[in-house]
N, C-alpha and C. Protein backbone atom coordinates (compact mmCIF):
# COMPACT_ATOMS: atom_id res chain seq x y z
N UNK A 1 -35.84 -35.51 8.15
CA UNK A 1 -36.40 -34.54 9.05
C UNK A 1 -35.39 -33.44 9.39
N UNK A 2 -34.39 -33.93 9.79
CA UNK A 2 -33.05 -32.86 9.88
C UNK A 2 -32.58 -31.95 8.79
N UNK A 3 -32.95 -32.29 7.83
CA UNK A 3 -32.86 -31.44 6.52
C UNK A 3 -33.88 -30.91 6.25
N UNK A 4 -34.83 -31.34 6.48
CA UNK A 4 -35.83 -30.45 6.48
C UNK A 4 -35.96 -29.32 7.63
N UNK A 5 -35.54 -29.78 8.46
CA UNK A 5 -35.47 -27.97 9.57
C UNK A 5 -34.53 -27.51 9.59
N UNK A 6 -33.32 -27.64 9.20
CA UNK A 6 -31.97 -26.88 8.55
C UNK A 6 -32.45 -26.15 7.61
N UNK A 7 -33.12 -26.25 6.23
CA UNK A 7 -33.58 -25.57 5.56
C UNK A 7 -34.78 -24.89 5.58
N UNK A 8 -35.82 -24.88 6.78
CA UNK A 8 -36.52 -23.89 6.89
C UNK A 8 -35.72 -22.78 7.92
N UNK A 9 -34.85 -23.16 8.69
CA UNK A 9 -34.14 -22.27 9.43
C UNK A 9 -33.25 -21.24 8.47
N UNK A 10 -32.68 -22.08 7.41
CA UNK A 10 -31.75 -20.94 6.50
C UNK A 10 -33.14 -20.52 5.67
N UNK A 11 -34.49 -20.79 5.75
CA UNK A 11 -35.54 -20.07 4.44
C UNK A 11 -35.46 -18.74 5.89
N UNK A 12 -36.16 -18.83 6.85
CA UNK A 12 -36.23 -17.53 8.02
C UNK A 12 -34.90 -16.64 7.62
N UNK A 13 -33.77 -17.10 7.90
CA UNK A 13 -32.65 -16.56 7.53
C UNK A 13 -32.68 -15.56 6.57
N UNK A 14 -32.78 -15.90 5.61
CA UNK A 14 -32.85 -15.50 4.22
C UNK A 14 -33.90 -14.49 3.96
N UNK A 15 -35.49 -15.19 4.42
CA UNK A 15 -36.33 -13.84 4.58
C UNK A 15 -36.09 -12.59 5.51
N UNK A 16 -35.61 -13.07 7.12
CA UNK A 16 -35.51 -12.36 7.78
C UNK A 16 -34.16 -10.99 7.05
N UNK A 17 -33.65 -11.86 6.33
CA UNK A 17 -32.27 -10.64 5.69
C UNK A 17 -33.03 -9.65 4.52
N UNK A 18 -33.81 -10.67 3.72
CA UNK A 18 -34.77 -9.50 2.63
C UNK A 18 -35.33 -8.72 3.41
N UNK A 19 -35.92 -9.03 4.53
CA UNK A 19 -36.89 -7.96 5.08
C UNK A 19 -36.35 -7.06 5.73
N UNK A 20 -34.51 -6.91 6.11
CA UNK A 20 -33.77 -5.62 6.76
C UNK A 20 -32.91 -5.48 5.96
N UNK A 21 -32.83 -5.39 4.55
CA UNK A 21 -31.89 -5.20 3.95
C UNK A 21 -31.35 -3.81 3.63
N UNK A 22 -32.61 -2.91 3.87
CA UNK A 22 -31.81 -1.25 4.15
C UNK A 22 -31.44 -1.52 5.20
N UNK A 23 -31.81 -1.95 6.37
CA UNK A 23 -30.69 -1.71 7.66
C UNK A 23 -29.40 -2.22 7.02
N UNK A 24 -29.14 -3.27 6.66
CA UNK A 24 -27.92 -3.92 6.63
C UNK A 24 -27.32 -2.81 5.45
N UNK A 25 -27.70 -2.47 4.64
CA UNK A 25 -27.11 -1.20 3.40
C UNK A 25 -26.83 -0.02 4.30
N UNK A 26 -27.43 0.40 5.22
CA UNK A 26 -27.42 1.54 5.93
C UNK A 26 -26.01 1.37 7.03
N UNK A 27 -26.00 0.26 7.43
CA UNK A 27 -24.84 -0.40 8.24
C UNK A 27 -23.65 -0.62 7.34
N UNK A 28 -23.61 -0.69 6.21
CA UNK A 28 -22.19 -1.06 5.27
C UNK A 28 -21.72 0.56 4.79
N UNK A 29 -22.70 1.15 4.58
CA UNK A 29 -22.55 2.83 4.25
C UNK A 29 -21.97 3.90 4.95
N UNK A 30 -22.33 3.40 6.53
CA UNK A 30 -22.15 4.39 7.84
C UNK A 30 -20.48 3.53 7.61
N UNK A 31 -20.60 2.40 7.53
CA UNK A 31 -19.03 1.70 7.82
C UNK A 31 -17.80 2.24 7.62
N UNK A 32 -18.39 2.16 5.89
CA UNK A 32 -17.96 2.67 5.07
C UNK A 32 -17.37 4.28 4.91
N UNK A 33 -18.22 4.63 5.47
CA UNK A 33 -18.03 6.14 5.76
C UNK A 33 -16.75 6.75 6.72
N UNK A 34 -16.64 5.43 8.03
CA UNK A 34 -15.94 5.69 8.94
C UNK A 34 -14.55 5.51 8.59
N UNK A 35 -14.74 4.34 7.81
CA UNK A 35 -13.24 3.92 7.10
C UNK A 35 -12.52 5.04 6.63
N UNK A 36 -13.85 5.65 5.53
CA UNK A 36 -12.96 6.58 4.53
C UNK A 36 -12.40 7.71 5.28
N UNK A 37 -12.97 8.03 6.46
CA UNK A 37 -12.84 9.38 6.76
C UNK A 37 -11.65 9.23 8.03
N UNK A 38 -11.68 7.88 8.31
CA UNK A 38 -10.36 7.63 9.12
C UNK A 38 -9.12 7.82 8.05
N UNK A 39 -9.45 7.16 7.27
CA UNK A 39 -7.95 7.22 6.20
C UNK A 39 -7.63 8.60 5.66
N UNK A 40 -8.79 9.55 5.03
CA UNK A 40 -8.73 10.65 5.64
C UNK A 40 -7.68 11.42 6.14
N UNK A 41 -8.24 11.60 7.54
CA UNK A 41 -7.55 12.35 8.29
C UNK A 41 -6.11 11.44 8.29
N UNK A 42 -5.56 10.11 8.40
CA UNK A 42 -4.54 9.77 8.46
C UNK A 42 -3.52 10.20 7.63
N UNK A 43 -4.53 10.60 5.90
CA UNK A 43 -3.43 11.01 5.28
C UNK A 43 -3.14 12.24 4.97
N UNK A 44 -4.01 13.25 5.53
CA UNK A 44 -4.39 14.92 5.64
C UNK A 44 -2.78 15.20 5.35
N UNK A 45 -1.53 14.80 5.38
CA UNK A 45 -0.49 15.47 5.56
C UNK A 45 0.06 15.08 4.16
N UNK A 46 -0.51 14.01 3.47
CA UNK A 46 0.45 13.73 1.89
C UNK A 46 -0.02 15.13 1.17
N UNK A 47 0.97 15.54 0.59
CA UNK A 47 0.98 16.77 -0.27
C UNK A 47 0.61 16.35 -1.70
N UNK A 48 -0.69 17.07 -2.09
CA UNK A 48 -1.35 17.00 -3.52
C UNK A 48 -0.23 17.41 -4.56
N UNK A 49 -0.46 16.57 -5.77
CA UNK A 49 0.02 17.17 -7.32
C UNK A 49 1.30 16.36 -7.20
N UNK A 50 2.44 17.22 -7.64
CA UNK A 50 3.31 16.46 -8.34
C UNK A 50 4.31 15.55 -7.33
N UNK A 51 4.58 14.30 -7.38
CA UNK A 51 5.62 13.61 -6.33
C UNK A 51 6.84 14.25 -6.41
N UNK A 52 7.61 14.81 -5.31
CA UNK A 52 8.77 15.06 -5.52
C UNK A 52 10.08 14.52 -5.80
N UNK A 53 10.73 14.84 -5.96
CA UNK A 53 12.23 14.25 -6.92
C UNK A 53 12.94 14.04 -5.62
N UNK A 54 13.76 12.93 -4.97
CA UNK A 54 14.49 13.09 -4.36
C UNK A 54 15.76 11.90 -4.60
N UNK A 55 16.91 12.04 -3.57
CA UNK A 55 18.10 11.29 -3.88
C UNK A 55 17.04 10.14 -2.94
N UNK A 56 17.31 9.20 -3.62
CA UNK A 56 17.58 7.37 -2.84
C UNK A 56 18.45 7.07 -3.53
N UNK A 57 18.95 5.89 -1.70
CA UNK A 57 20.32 5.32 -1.86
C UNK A 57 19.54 3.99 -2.09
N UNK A 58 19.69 3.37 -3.26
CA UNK A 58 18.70 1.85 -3.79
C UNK A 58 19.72 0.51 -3.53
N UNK A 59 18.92 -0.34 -2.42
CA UNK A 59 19.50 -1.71 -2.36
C UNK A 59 19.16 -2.89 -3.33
N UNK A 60 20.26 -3.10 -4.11
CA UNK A 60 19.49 -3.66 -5.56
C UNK A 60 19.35 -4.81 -4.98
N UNK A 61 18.46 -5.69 -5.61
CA UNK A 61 18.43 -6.96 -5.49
C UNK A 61 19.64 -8.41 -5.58
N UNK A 62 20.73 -7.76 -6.23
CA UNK A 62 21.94 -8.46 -6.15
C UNK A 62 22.66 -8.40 -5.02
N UNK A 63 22.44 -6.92 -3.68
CA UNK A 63 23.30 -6.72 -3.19
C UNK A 63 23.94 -5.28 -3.03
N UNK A 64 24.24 -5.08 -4.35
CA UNK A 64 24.55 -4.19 -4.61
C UNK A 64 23.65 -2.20 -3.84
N UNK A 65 24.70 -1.88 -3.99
CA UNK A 65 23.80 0.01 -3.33
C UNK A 65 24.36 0.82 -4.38
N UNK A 66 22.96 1.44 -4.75
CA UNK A 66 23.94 2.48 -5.75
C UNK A 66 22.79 3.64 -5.23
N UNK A 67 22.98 5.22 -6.01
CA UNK A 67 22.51 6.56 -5.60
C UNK A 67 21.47 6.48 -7.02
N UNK A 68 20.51 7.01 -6.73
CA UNK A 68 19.91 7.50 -7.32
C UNK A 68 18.64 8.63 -7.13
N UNK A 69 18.03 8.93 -8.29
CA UNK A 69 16.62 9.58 -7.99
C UNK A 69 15.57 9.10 -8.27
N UNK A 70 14.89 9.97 -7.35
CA UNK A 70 13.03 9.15 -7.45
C UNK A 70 12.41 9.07 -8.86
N UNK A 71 12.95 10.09 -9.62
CA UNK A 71 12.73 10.60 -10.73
C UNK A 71 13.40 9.74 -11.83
N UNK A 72 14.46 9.26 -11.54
CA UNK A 72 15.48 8.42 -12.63
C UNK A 72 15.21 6.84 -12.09
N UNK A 73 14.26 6.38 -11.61
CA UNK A 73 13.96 5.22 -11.10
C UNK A 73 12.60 5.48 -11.59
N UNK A 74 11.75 6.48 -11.56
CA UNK A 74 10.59 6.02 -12.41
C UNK A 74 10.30 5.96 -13.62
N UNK A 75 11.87 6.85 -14.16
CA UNK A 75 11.94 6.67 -16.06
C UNK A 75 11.97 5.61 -16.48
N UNK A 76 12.59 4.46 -15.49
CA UNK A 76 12.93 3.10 -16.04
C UNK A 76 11.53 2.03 -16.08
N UNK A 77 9.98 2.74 -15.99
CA UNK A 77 8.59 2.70 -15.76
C UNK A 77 7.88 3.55 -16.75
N UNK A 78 8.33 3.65 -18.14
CA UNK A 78 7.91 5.00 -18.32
C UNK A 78 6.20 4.77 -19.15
N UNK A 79 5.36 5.69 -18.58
CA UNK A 79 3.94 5.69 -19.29
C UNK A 79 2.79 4.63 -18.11
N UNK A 80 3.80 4.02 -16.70
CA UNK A 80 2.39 3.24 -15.59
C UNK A 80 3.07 3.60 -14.73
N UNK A 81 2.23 3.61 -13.85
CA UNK A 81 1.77 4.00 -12.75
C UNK A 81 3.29 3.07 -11.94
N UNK A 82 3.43 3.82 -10.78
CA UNK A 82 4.57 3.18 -9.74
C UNK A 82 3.93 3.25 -8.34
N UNK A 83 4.51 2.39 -7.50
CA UNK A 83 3.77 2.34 -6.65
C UNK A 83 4.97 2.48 -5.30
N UNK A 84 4.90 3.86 -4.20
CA UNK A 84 5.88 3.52 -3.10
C UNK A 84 5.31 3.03 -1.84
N UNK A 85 5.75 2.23 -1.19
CA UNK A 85 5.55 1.16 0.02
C UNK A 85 6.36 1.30 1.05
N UNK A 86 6.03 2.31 2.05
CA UNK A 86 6.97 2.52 3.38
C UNK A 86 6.59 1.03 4.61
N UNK A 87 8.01 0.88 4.46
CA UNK A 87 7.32 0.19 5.93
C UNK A 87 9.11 0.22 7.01
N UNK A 88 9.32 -0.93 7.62
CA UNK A 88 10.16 -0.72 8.90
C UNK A 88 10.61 -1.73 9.04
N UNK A 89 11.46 -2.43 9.11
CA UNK A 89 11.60 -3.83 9.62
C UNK A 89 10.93 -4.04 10.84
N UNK A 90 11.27 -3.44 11.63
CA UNK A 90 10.13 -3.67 12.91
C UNK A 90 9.05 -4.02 13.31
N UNK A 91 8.50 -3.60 11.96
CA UNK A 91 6.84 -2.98 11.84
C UNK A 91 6.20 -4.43 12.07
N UNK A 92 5.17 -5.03 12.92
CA UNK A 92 4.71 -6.31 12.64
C UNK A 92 3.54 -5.78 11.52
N UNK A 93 2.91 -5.00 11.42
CA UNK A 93 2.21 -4.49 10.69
C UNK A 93 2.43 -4.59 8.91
N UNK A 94 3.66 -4.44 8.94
CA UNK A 94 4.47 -4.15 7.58
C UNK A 94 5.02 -6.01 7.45
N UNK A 95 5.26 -6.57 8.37
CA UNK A 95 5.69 -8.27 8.02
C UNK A 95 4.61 -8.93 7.15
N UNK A 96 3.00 -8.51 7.99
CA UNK A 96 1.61 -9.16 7.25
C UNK A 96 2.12 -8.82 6.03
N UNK A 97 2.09 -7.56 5.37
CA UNK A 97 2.10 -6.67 4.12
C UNK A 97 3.36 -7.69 3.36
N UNK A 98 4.14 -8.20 3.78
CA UNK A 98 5.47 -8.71 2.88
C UNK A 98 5.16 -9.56 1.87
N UNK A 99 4.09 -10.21 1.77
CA UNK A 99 3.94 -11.48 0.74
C UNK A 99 2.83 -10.73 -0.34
N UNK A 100 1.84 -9.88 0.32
CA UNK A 100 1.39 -9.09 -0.63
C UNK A 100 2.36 -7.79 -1.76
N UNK A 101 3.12 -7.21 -1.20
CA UNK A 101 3.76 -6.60 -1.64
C UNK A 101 4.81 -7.33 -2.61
N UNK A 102 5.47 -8.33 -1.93
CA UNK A 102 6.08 -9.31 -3.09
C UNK A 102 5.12 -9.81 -4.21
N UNK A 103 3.87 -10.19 -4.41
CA UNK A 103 3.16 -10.57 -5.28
C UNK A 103 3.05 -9.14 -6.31
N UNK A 104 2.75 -8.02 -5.70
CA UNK A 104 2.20 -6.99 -6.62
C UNK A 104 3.71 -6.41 -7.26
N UNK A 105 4.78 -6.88 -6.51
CA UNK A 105 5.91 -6.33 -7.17
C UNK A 105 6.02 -7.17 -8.59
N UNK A 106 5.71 -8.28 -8.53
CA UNK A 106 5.95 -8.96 -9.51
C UNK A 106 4.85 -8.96 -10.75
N UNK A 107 4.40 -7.82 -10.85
CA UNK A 107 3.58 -6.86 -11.64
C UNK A 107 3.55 -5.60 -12.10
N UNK A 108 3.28 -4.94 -10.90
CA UNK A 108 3.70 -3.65 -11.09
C UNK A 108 5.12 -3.09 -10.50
N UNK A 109 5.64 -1.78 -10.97
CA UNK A 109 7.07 -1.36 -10.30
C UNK A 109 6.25 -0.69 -9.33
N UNK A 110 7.52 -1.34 -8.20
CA UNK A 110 7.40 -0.93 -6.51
C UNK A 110 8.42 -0.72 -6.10
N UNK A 111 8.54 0.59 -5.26
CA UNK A 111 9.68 0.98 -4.94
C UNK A 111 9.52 1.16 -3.24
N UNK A 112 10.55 -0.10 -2.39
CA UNK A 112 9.99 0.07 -0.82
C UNK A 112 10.39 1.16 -0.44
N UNK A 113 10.35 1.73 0.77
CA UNK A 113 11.03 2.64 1.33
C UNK A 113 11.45 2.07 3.10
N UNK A 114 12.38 1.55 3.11
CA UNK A 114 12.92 1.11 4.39
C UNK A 114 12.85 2.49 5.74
N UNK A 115 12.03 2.60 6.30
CA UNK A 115 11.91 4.29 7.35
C UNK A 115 12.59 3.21 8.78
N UNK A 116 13.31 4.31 8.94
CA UNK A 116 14.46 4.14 10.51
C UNK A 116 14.34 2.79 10.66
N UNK A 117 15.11 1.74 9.43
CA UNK A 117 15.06 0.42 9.78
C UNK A 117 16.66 0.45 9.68
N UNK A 118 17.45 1.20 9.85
CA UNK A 118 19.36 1.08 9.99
C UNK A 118 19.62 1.50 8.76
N UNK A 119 21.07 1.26 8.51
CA UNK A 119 21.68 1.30 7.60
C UNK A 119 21.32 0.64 6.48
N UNK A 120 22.38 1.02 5.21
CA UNK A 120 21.27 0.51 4.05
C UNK A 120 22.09 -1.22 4.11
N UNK A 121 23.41 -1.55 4.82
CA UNK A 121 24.17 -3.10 4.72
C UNK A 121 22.88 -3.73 5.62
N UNK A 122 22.07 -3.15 6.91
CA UNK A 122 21.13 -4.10 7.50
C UNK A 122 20.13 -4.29 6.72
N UNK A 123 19.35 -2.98 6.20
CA UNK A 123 18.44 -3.34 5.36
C UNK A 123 18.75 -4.55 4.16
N UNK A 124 19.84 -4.34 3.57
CA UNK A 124 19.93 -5.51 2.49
C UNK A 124 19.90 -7.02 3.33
N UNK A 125 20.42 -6.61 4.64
CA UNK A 125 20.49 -8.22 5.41
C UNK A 125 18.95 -8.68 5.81
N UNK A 126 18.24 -7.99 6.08
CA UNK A 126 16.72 -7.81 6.72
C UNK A 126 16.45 -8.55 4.85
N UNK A 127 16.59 -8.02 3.78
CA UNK A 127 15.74 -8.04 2.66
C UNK A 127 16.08 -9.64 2.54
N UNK A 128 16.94 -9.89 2.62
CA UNK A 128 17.78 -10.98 2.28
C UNK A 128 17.52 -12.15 3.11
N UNK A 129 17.50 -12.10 4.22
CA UNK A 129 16.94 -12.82 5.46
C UNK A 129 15.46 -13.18 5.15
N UNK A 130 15.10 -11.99 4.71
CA UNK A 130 13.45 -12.34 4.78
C UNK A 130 13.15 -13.16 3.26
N UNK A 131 13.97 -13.09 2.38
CA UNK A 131 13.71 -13.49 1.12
C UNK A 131 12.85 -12.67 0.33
N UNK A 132 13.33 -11.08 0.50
CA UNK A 132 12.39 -9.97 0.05
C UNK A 132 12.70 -9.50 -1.26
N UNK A 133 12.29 -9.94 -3.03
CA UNK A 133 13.51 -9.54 -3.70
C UNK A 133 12.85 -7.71 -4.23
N UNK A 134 12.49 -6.88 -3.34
CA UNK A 134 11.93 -5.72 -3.72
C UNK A 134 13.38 -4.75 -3.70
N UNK A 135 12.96 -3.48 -4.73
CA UNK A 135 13.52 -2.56 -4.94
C UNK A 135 13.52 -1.58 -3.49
N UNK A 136 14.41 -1.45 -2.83
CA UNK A 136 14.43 -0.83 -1.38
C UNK A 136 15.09 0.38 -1.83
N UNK A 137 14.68 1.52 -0.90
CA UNK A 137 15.61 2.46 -0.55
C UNK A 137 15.77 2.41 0.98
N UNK A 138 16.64 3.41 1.58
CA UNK A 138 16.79 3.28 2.94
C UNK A 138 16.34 4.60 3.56
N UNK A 139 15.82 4.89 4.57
CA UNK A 139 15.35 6.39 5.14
C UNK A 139 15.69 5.64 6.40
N UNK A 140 16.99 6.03 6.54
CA UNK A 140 17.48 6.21 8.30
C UNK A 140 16.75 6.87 9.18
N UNK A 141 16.43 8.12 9.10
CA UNK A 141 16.09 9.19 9.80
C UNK A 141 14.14 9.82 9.75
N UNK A 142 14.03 8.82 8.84
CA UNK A 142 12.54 8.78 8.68
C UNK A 142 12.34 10.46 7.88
N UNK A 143 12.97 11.10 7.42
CA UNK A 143 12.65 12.25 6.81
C UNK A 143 12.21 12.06 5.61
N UNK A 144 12.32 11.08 4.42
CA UNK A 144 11.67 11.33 4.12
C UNK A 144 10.09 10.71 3.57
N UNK A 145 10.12 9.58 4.50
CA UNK A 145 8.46 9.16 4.95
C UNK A 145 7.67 10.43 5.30
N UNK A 146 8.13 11.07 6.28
CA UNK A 146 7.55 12.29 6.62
C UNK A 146 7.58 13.69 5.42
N UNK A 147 8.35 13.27 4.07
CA UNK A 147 8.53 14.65 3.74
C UNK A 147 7.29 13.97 2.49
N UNK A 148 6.97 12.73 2.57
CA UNK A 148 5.36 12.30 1.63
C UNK A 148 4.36 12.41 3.21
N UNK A 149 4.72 12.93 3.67
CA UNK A 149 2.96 13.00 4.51
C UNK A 149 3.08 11.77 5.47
N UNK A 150 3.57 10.98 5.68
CA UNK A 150 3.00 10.26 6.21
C UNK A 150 3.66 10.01 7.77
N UNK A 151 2.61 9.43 8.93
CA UNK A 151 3.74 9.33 10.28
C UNK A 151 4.24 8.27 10.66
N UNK A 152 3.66 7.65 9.81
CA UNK A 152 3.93 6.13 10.74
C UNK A 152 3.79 5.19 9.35
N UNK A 153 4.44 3.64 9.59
CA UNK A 153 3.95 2.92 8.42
C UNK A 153 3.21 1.62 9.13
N UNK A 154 2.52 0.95 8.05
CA UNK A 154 2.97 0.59 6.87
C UNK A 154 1.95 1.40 6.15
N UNK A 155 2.89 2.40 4.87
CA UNK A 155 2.19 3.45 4.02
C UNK A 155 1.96 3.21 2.49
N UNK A 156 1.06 3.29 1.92
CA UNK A 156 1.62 3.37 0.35
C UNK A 156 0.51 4.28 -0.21
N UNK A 157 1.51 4.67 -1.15
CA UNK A 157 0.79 5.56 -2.18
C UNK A 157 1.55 5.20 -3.97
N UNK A 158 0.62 5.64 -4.56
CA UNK A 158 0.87 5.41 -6.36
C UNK A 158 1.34 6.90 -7.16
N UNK A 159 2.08 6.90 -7.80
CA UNK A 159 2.52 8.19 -8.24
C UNK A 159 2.22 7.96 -9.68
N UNK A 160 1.31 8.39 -10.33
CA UNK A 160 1.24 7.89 -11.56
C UNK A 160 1.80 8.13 -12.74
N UNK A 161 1.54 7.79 -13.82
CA UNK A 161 2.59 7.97 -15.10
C UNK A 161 3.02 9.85 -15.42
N UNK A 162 2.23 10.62 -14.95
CA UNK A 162 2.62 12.11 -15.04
C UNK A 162 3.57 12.50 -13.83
N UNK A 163 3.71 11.55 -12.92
CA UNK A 163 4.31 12.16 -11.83
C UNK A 163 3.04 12.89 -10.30
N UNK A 164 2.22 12.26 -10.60
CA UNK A 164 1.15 13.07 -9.28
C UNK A 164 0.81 11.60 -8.38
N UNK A 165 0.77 12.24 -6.94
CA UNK A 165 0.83 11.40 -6.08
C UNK A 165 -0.89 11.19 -6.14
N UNK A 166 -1.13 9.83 -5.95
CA UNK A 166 -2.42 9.15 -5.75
C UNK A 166 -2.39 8.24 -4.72
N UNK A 167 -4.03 8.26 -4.24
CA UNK A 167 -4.79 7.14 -3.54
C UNK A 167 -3.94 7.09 -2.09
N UNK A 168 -3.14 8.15 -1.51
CA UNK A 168 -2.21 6.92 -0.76
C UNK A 168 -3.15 6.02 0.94
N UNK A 169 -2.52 6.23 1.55
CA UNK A 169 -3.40 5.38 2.43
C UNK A 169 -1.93 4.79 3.54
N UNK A 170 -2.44 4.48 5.13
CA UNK A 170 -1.52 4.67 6.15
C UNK A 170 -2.54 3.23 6.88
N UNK A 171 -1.47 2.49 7.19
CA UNK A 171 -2.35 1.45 7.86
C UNK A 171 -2.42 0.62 6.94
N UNK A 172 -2.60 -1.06 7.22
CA UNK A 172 -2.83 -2.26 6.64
C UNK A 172 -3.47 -1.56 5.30
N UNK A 173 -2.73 -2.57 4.03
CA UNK A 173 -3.35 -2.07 3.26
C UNK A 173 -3.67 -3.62 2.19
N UNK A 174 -4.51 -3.85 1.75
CA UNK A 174 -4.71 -5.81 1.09
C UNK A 174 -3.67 -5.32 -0.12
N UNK A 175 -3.58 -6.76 -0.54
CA UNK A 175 -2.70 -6.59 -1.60
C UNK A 175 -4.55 -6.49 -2.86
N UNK A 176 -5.41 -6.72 -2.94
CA UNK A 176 -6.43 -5.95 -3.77
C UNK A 176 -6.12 -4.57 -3.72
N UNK A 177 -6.33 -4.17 -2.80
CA UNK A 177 -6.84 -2.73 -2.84
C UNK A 177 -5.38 -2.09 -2.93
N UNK A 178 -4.32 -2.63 -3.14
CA UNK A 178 -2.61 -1.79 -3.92
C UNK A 178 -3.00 -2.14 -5.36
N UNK A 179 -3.71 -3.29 -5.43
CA UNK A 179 -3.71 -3.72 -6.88
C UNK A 179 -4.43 -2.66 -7.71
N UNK A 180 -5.87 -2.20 -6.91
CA UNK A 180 -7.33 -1.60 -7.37
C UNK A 180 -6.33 -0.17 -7.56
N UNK A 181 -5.58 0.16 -6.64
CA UNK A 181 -5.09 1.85 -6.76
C UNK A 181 -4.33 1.68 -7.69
N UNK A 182 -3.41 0.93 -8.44
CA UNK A 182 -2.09 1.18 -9.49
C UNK A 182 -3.01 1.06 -10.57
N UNK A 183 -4.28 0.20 -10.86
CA UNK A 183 -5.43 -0.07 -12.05
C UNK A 183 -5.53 0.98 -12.59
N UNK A 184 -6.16 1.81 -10.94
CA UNK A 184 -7.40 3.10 -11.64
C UNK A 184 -6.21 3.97 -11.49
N UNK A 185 -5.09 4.23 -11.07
CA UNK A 185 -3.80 5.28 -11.87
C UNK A 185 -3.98 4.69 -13.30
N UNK A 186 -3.82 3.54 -13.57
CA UNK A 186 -3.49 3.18 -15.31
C UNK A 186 -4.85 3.82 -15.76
N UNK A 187 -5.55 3.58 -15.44
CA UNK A 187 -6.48 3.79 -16.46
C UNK A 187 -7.31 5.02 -16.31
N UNK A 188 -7.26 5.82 -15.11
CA UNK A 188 -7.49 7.25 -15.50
C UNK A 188 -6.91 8.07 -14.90
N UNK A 189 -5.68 8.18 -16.08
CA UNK A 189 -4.51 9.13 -15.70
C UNK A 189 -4.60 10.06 -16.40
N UNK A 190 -5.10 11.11 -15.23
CA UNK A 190 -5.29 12.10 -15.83
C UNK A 190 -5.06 13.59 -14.91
């Protein structure tokens, strides 16, 4: 008897959902809408077309700090898509993001960007502490998080195999949807 009115309760269920299923489409669309147009305006400030070239000071994974460019760090990627990842040590926002970002590093090239998290000896201690083995640079001064558009982290955007900034996005971001943006750079780069 109990199974039998459990399953006429999920049959109502089920009809009652066929029978509003444009509402519920109409409700995922408007959602949908709000999302996009929040992210949007969040990222109104990343500058279209080509990523610019700049000096990073890179905390290698051994330890080691050496100088380089944005440009001579994505040759060593050459023909896919790269992917940069601002965040903060601070950031609790950017801690969620750490295990996703470690997974997609170990796929695609990711290059973090440490914004006003100290020097580049704390950052390697922060990377190290946390058991982070990502390609870091350091932005003391937050200039140049801000000189890609963005105000705040946790940020990422994809620069793809020509050098043009894509998809980026400000705020929690899944490790799917870093995955879905470096894809559709690979595959329509254009």
């Amino acid at each position: 008897m109990e199974v039998t009115l459990l399953s006429q309760t999920l049959g109502r269920r089920r009809d009652n959902w066929r029978a509003n299923w444009k509402s519920h489409l109409r409700t995922f669309v408007l959602a949908a809408v709000v999302v996009l147009g929040i992210q949007a305006w969040q990222t109104r400030a990343v500058p279209k077309g080509l990523a610019r070239n700049m000096e990073v000071l890179l905390v290698q994974l051994d330890g080691t700090i050496s100088k380089s460019t944005l440009q001579d760090w994505r040759a060593l990627h050459p023909g896919r898509p790269v992917a940069l990842h601002f965040w903060a040590d601070w950031c609790p926002i950017c801690r969620t993001e750490e295990n996703s970002i470690t997974r997609l590093a170990a796929d695609w090239p990711v290059l973090t960007v440490a914004m006003q998290s100290g020097p580049s000896d704390h950052v390697r201690k922060v990377l190290h502490k946390r058991e982070l083995p990502w390609n870091a640079t350091v932005d003391e001064r937050g200039g140049t998080t801000h000189s890609f558009g963005f105000q705040a982290v946790p940020a990422f955007v994809v620069i793809d195999a020509r050098g043009n900034l894509r998809t980026p996005t400000m705020g929690y971001t899944t490790e799917i949807g870093m995955r879905l943006r470096l894809l559709w750079a690979s595959m329509f780069n254009v």
